[in-house]
N, C-alpha and C. Protein backbone atom coordinates (compact mmCIF):
# COMPACT_ATOMS: atom_id res chain seq x y z
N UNK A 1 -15.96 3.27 -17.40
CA UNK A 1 -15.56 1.87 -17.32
C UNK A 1 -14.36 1.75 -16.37
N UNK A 2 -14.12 0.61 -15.45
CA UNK A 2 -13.38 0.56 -14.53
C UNK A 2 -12.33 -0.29 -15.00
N UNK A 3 -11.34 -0.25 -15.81
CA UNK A 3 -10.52 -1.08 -16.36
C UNK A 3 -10.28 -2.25 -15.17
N UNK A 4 -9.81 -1.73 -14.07
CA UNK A 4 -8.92 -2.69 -13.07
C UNK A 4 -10.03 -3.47 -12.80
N UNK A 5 -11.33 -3.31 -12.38
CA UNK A 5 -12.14 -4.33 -11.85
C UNK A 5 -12.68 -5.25 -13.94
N UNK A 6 -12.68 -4.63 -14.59
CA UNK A 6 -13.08 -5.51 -15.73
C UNK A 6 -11.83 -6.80 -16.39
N UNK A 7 -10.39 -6.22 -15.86
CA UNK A 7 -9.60 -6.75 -16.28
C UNK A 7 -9.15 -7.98 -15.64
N UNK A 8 -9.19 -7.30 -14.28
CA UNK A 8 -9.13 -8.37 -13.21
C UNK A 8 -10.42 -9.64 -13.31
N UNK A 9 -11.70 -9.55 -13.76
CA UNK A 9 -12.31 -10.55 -13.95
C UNK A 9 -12.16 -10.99 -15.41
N UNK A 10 -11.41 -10.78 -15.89
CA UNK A 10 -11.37 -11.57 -17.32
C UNK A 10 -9.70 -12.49 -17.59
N UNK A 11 -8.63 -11.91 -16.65
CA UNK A 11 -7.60 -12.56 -17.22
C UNK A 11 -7.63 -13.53 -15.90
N UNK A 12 -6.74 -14.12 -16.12
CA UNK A 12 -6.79 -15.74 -15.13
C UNK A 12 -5.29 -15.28 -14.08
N UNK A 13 -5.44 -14.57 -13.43
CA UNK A 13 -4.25 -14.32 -12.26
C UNK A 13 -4.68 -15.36 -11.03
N UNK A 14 -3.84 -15.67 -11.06
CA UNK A 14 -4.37 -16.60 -9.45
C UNK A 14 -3.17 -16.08 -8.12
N UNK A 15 -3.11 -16.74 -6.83
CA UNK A 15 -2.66 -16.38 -6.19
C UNK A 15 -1.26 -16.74 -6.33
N UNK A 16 0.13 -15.85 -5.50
CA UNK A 16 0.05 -14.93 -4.77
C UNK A 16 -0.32 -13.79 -5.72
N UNK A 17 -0.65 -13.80 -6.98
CA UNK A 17 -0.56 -12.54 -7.87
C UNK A 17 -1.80 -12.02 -7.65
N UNK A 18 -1.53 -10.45 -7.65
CA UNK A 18 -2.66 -9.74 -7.94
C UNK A 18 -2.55 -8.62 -8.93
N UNK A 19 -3.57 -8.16 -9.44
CA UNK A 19 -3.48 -7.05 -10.65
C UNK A 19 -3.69 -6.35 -9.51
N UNK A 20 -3.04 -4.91 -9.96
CA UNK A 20 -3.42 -3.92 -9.13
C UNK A 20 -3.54 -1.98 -9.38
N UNK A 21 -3.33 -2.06 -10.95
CA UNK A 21 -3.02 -1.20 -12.05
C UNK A 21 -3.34 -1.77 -13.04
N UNK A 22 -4.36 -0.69 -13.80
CA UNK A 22 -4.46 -0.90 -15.36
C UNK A 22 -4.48 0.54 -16.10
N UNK A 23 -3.46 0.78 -16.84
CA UNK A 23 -3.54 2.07 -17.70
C UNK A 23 -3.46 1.91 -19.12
N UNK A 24 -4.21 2.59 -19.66
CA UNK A 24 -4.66 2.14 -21.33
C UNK A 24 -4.69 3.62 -21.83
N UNK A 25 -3.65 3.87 -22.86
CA UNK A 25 -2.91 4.72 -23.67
C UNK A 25 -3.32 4.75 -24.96
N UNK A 26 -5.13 5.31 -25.33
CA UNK A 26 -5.09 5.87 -27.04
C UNK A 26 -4.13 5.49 -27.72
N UNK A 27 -3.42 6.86 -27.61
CA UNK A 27 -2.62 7.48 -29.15
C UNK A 27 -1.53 5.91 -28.99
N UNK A 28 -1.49 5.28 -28.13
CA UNK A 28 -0.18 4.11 -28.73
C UNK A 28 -1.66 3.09 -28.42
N UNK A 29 -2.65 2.75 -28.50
CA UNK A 29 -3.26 1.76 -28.58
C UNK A 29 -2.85 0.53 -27.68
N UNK A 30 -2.47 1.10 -26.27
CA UNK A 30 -1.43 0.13 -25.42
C UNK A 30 -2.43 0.19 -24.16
N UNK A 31 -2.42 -0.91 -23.85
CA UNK A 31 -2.91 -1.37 -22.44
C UNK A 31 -1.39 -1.98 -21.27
N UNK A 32 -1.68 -1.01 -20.33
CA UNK A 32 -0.20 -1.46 -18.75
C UNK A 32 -1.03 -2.04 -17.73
N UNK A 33 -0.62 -3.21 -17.70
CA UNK A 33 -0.70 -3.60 -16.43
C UNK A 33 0.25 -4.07 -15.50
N UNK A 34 -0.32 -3.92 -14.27
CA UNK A 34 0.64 -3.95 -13.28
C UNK A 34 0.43 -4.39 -12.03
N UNK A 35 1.48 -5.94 -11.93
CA UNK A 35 1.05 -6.74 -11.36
C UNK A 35 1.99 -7.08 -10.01
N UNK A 36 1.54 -7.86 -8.74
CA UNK A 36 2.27 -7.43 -7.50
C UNK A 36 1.94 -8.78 -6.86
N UNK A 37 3.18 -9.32 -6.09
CA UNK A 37 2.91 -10.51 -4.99
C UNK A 37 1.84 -10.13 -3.72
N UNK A 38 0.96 -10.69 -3.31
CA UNK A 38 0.19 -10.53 -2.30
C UNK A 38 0.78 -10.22 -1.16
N UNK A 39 0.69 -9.20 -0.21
CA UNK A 39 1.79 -9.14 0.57
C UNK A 39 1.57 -10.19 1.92
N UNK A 40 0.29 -10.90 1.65
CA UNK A 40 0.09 -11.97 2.25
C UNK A 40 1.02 -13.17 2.50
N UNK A 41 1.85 -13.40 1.11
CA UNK A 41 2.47 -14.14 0.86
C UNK A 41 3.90 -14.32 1.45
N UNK A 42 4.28 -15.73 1.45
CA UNK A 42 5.78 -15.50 2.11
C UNK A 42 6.28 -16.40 1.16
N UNK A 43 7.35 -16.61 0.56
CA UNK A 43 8.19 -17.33 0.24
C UNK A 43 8.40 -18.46 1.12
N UNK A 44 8.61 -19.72 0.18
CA UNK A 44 9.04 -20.89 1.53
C UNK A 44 10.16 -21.10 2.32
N UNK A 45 11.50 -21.64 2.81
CA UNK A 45 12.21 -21.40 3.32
C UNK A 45 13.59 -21.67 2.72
N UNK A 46 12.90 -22.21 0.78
CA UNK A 46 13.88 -22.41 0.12
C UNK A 46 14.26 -22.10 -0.85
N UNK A 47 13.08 -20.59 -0.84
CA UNK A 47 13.58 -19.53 -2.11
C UNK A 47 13.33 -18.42 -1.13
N UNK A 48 14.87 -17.35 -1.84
CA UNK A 48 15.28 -16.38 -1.79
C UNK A 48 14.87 -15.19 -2.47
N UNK A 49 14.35 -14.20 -2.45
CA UNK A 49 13.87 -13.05 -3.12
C UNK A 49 15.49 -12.44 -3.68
N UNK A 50 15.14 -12.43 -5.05
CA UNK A 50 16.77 -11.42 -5.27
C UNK A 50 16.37 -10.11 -5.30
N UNK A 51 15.71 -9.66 -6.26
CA UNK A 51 15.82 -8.19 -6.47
C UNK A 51 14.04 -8.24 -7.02
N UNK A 52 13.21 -7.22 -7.16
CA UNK A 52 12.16 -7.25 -8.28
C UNK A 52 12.18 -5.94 -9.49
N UNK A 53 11.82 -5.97 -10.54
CA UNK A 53 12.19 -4.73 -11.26
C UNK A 53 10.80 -5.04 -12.39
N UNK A 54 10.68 -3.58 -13.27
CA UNK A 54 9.81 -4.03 -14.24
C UNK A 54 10.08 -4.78 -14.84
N UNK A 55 8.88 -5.62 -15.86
CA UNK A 55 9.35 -6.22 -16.95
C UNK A 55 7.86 -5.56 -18.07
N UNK A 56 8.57 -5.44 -19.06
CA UNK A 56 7.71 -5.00 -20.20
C UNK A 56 7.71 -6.10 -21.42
N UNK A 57 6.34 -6.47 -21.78
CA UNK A 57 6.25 -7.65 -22.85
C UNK A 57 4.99 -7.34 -23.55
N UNK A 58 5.33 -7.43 -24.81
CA UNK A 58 4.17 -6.97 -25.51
C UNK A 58 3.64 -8.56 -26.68
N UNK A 59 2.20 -8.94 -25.93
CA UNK A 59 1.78 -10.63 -26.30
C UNK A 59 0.61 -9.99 -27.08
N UNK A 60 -0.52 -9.17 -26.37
CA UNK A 60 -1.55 -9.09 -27.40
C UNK A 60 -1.93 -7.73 -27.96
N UNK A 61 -2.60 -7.39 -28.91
CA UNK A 61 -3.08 -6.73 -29.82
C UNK A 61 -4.98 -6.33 -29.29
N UNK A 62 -4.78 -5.92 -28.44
CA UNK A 62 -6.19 -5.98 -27.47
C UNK A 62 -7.13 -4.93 -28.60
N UNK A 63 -7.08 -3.66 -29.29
CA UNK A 63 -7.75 -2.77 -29.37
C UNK A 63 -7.19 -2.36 -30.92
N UNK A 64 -7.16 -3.73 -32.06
CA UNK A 64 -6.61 -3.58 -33.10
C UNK A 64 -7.73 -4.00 -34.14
């Protein structure tokens, strides 16, 4: 099973976002994803990029 292509058609990302990583961890019953601005994309001329860093949030219970 191809997580990234099954995941990517089931959750609702729209643009500039793209999934581009999916890792799913048994023994903790945890699904990572990992998500990235299109590098297509530009910012408009009236926002500033500060910094980007992870963020970790745990919403669903996928494999419970």
């Amino acid at each position: 099973m191809d997580l990234l292509k099954e995941f990517t058609q089931l959750l609702p990302i729209d643009h500039p976002f793209e999934l581009v990583k999916v890792e799913k961890e048994e023994e903790k019953q945890a699904v990572h994803f990992y998500l990235q601005v299109s590098s297509a994309h530009l910012p408009s001329a009236h926002h500033t990029i500060h910094s980007y860093y992870e963020r970790s949030r745990e919403h669903l219970k996928l494999f419970q």
